[in-house]
N, C-alpha and C. Protein backbone atom coordinates (compact mmCIF):
# COMPACT_ATOMS: atom_id res chain seq x y z
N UNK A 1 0.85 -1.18 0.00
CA UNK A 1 0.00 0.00 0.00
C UNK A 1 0.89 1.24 0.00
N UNK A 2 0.29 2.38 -0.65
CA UNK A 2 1.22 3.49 -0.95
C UNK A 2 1.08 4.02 0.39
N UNK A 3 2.16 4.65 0.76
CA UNK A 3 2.06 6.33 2.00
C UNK A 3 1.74 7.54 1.78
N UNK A 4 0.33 7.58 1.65
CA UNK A 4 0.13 8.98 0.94
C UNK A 4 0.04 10.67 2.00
N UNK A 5 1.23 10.03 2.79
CA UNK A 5 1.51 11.33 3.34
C UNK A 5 2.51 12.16 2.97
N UNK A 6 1.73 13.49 2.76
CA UNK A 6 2.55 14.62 1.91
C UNK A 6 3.11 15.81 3.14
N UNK A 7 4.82 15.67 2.84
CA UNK A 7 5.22 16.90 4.03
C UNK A 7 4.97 18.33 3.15
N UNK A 8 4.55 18.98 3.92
CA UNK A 8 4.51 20.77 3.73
C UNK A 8 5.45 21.50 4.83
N UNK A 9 6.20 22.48 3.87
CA UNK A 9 6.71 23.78 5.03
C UNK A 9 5.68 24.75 4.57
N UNK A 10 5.24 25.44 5.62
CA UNK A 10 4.30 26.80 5.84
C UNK A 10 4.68 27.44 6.51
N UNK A 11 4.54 28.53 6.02
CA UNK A 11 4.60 30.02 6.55
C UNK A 11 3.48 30.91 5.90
N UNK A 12 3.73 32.16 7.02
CA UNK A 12 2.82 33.24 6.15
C UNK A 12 1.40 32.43 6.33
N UNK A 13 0.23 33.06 5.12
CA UNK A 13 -0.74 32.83 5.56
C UNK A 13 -1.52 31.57 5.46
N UNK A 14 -0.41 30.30 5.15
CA UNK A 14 -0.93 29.10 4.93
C UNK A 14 -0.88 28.69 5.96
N UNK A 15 -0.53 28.93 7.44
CA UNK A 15 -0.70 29.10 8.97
C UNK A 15 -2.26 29.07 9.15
N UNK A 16 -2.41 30.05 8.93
CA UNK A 16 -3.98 30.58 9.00
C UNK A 16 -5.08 29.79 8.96
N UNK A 17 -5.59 29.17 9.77
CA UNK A 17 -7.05 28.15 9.86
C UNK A 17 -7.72 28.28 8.75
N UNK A 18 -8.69 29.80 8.33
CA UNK A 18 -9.05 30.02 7.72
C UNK A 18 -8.58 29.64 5.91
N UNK A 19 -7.53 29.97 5.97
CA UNK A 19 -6.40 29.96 4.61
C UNK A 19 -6.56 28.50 4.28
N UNK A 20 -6.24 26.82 5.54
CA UNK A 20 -6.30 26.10 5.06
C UNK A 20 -7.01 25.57 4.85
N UNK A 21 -8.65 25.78 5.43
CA UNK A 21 -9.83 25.06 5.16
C UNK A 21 -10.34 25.55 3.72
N UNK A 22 -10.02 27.34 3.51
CA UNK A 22 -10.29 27.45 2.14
C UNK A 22 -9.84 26.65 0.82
N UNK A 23 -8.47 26.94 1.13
CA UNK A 23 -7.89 25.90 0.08
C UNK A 23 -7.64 24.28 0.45
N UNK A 24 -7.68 23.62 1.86
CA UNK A 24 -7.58 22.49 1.64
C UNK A 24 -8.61 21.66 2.23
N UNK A 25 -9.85 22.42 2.34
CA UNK A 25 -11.14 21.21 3.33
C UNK A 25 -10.96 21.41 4.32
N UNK A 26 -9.72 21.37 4.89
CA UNK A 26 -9.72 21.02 6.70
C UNK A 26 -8.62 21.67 6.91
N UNK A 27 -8.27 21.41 8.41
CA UNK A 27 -7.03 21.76 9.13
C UNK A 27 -5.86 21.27 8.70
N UNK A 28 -4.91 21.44 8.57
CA UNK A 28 -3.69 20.56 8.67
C UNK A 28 -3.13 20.04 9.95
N UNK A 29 -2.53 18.91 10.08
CA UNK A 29 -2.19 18.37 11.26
C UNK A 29 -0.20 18.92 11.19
N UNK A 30 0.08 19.38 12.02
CA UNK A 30 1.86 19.83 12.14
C UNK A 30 1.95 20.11 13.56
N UNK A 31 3.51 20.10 13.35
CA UNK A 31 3.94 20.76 14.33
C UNK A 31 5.00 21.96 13.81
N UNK A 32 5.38 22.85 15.05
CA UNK A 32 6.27 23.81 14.49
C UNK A 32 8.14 22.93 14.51
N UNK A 33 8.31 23.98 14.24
CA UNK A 33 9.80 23.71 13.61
C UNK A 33 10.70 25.06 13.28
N UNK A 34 11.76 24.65 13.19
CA UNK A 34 12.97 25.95 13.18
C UNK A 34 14.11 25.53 12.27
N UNK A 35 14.89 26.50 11.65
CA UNK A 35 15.88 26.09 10.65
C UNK A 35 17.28 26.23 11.55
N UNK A 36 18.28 25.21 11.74
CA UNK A 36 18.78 25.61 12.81
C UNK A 36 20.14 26.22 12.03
N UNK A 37 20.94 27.42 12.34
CA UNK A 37 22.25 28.14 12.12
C UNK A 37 21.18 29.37 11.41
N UNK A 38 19.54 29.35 11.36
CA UNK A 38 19.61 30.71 10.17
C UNK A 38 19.30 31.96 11.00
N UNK A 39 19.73 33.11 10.31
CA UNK A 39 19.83 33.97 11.11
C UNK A 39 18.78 35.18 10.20
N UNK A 40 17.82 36.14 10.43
CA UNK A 40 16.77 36.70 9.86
C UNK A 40 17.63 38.35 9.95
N UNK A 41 17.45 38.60 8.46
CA UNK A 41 18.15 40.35 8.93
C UNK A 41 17.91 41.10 7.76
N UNK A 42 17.74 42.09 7.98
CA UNK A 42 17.83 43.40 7.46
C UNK A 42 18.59 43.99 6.46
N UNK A 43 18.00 44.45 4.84
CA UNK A 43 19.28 44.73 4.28
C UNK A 43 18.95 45.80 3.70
N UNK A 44 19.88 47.02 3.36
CA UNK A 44 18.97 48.02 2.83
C UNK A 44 19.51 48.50 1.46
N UNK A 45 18.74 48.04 0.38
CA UNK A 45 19.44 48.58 -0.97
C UNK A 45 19.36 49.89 -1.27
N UNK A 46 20.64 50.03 -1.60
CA UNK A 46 21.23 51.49 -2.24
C UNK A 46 21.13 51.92 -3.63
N UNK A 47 20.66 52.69 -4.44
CA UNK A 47 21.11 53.07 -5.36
C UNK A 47 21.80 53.80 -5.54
N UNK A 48 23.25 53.51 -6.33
CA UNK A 48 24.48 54.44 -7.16
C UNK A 48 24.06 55.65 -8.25
């Protein structure tokens, strides 16, 4: 028999209860999770 379990990463508004019952019927079942060494920052482009 096949494993028809499919992994998803989410963010943003595929979080959203609402977001996944629209697009997928129901809730999704997860847990959270973290990327480990990444670091989130700030960059500010310049124009020359």
């Amino acid at each position: 028999m096949k494993d028809n379990k499919h992994l998803l990463f989410s963010y943003g508004t595929l979080q959203l209860e609402k977001v996944q019952i629209e697009n997928y019927g129901h809730l999704l079942k997860g847990e959270k999770d973290s990327l480990l060494n990444y670091k989130l920052d700030k960059l500010e482009i310049t124009m020359k």
